[in-house]
N, C-alpha and C. Protein backbone atom coordinates (compact mmCIF):
# COMPACT_ATOMS: atom_id res chain seq x y z
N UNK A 1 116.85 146.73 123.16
CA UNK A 1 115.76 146.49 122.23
C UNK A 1 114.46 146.34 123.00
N UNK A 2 113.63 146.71 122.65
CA UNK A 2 112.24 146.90 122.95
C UNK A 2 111.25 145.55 122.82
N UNK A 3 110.55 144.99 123.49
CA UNK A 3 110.15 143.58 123.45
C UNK A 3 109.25 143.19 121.91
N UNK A 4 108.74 144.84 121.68
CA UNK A 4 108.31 144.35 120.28
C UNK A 4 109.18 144.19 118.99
N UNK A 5 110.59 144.97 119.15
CA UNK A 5 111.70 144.69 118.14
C UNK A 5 111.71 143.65 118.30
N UNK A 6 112.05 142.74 119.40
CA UNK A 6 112.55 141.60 119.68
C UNK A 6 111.81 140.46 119.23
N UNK A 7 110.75 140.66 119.39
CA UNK A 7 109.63 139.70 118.53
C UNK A 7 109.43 139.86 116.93
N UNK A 8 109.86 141.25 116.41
CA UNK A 8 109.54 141.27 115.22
C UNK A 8 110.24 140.84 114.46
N UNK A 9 111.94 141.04 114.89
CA UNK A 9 112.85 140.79 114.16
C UNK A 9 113.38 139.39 113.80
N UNK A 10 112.75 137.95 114.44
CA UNK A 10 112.69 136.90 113.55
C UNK A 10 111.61 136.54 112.53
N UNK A 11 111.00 137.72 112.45
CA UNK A 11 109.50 137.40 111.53
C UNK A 11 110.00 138.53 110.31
N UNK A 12 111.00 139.09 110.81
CA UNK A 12 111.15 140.51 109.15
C UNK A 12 112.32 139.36 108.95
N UNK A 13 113.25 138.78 109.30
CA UNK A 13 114.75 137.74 108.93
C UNK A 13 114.08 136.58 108.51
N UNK A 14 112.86 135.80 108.38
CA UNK A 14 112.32 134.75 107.82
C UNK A 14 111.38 135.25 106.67
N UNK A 15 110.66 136.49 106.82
CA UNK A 15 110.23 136.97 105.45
C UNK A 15 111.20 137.06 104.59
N UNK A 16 112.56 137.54 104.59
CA UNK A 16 113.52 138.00 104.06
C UNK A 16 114.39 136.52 103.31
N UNK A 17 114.65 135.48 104.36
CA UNK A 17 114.74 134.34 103.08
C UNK A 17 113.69 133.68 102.81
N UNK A 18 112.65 133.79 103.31
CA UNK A 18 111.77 133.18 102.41
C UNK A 18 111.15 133.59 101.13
N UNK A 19 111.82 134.79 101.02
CA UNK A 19 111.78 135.38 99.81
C UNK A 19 113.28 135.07 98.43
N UNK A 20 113.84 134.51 99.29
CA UNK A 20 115.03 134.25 98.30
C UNK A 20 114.54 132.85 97.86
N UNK A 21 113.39 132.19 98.49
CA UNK A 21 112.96 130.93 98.26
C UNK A 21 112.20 130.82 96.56
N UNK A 22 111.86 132.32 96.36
CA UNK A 22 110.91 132.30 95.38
C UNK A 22 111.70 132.49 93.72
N UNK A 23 113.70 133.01 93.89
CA UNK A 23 113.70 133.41 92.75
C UNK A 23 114.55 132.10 92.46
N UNK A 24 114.58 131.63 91.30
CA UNK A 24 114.84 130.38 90.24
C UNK A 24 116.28 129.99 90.54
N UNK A 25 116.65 129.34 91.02
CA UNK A 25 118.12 128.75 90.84
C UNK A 25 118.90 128.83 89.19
N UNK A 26 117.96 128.20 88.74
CA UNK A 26 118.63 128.47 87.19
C UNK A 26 116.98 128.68 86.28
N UNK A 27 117.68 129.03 85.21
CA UNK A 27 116.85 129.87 84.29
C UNK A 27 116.88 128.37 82.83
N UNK A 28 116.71 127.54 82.43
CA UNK A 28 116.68 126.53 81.54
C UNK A 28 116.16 127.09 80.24
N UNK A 29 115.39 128.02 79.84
CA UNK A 29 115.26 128.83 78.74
C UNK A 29 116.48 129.78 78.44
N UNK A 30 117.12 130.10 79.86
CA UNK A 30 118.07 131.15 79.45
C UNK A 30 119.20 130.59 78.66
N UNK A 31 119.44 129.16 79.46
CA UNK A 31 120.48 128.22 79.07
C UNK A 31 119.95 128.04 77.64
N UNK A 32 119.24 127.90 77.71
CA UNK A 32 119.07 127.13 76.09
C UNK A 32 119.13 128.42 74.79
N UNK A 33 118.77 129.19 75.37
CA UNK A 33 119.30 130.42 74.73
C UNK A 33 120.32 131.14 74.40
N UNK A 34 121.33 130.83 75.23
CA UNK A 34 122.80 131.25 75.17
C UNK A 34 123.68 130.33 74.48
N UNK A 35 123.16 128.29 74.75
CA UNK A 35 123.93 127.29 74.31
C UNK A 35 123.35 127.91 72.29
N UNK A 36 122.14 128.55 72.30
CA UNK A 36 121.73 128.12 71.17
C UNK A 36 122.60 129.55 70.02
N UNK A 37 122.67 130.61 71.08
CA UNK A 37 123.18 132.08 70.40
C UNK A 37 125.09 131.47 70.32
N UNK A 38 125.40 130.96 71.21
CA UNK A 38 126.99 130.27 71.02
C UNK A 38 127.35 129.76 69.87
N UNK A 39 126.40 128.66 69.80
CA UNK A 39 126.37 127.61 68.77
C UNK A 39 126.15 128.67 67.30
N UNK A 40 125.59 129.51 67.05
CA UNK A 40 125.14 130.62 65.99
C UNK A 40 126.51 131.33 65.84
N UNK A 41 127.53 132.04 66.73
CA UNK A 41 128.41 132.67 66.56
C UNK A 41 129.85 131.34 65.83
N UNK A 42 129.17 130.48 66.43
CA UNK A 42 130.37 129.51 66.35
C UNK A 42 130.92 129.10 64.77
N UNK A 43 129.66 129.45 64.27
CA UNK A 43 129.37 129.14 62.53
C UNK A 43 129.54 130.56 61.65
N UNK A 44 130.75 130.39 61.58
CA UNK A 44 131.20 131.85 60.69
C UNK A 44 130.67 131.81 59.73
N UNK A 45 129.93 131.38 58.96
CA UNK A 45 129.09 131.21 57.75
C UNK A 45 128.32 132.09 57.99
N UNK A 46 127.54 131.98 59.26
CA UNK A 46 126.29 132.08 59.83
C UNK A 46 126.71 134.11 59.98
N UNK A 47 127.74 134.20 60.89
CA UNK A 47 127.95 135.42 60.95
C UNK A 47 128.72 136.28 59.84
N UNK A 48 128.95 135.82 59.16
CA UNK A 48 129.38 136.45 57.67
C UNK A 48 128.32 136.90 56.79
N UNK A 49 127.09 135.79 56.58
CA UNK A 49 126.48 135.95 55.77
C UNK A 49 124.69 136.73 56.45
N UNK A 50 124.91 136.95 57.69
CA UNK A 50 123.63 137.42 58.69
C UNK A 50 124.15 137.94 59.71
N UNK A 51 124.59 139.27 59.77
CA UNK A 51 125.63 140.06 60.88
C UNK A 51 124.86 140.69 61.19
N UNK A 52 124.02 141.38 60.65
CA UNK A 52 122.54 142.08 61.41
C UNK A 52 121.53 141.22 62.56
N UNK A 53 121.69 139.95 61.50
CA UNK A 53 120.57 139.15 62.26
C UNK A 53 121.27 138.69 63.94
N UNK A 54 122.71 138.51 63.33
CA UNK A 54 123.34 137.95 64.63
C UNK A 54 123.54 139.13 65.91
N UNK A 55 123.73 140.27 65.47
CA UNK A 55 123.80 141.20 66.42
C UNK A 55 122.30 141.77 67.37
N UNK A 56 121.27 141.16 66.41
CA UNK A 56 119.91 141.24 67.23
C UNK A 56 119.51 140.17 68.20
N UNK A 57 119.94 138.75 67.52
CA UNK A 57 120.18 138.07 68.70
C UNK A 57 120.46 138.27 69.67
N UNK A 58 122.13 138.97 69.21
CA UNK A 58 123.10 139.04 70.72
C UNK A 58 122.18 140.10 71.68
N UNK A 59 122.10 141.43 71.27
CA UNK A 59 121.04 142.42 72.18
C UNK A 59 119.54 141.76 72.64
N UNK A 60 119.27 140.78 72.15
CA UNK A 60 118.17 139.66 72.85
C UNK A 60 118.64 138.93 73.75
N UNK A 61 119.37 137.78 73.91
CA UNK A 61 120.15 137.34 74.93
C UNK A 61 120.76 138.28 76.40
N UNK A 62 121.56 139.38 75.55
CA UNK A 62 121.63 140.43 76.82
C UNK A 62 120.38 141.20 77.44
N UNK A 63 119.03 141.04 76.94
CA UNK A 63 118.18 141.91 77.30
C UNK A 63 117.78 140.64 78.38
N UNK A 64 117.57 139.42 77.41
CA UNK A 64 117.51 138.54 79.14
C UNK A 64 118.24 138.04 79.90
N UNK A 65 119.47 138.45 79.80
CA UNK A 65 120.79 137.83 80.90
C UNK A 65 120.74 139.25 81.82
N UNK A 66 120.07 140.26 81.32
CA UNK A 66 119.91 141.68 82.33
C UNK A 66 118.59 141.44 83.17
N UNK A 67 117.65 140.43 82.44
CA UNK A 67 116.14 140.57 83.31
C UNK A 67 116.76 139.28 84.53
N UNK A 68 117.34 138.49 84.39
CA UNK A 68 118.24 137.67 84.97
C UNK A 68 118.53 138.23 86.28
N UNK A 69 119.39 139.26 86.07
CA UNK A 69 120.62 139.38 86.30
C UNK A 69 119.62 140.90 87.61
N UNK A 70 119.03 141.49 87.39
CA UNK A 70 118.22 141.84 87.83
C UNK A 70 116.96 141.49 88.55
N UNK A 71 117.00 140.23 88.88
CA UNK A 71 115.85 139.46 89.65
C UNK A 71 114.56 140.05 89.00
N UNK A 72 114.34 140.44 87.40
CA UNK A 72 113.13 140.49 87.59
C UNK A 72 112.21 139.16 87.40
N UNK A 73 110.98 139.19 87.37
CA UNK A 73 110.25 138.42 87.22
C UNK A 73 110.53 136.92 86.41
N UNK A 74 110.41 135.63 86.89
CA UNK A 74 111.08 134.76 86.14
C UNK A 74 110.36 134.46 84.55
N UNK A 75 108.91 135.40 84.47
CA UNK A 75 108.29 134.83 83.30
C UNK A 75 108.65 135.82 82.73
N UNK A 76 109.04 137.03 82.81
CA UNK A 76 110.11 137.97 81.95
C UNK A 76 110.98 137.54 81.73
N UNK A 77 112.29 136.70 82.69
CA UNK A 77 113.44 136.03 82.08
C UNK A 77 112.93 135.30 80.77
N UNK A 78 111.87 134.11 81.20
CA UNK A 78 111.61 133.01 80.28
C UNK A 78 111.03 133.75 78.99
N UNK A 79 110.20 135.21 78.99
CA UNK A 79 109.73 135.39 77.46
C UNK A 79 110.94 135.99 77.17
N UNK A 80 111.86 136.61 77.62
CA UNK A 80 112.92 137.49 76.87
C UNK A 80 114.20 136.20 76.17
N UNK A 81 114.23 134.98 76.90
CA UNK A 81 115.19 134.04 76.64
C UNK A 81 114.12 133.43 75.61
N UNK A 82 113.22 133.08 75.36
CA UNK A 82 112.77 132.54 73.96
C UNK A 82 113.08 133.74 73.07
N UNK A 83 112.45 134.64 73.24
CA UNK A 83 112.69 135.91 72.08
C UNK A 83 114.03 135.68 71.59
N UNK A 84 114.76 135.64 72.51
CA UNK A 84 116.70 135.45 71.91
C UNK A 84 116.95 134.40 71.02
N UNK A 85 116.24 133.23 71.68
CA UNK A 85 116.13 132.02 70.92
C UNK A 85 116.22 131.92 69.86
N UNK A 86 114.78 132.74 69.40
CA UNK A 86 114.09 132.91 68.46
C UNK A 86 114.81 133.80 67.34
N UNK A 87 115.17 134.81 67.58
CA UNK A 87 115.80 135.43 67.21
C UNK A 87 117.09 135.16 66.58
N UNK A 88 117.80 134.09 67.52
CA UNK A 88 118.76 132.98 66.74
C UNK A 88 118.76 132.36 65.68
N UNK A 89 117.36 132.01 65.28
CA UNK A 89 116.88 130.85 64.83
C UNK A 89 116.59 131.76 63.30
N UNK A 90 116.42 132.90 63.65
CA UNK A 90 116.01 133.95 62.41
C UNK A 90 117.40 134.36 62.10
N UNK A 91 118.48 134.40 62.56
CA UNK A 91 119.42 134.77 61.88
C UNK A 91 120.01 133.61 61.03
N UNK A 92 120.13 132.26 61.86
CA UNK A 92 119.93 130.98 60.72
C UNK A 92 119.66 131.24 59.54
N UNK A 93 118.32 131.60 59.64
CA UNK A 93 117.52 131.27 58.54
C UNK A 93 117.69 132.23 57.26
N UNK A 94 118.08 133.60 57.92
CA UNK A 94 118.46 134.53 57.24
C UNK A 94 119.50 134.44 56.23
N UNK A 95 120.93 133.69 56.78
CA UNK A 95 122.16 132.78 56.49
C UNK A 95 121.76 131.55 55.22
N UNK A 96 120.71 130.95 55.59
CA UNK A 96 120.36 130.04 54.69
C UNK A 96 119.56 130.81 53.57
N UNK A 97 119.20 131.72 53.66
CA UNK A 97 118.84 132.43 52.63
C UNK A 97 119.74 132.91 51.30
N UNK A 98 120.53 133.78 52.40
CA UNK A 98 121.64 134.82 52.13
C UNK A 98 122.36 134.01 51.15
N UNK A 99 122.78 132.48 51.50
CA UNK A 99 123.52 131.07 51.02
C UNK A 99 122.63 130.70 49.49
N UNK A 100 121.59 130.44 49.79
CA UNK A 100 120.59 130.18 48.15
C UNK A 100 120.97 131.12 47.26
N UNK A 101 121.07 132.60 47.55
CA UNK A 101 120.77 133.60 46.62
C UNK A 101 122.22 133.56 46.27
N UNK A 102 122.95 133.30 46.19
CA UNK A 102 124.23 133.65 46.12
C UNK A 102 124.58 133.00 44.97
């Protein structure tokens, strides 16, 4: 090795984890998004009476367990895990609808 490899190569191996320093141990929107899409499947009411709504959820949750899962950006994880959330929360509501009219 060449004296400048030799110098460079603890400065490219400390860029390299100090970059693992930057992505999130855990994702707490994601969690709360998945405990909240669980809790939604768990209520057969919910998926009987809002199977559309629940299946948009689910492709929300997977769109951020892929931005995840893909190291992208953690404020892409965090808007795609509210969207799921959210999206949960609309199939609820959809259910409680679906439930009145009946």
């Amino acid at each position: 090795m060449s004296a400048l490899t030799q110098s460079l190569a603890p400065c490219v191996l400390g860029l390299a984890l100090s970059a693992c320093a930057f992505i999130p141990a855990t994702y707490p929107r994601l969690l709360e998004a998945r405990d909240s899409y669980d809790a939604l499947v768990r209520d057969p009411e919910i998926t009987r009476l809002a199977p559309r709504e629940c299946a948009v959820a689910k492709q929300a949750l997977a769109d951020a367990e892929t931005a995840r899962n893909t190291l992208d950006d953690s404020a892409v994880v965090d808007h795609l895990s509210y969207v799921a959330k959210q999206r949960g929360a609309i199939a609820r509501e959809a259910a409680n609808a679906a439930k009145v009219s009946l």
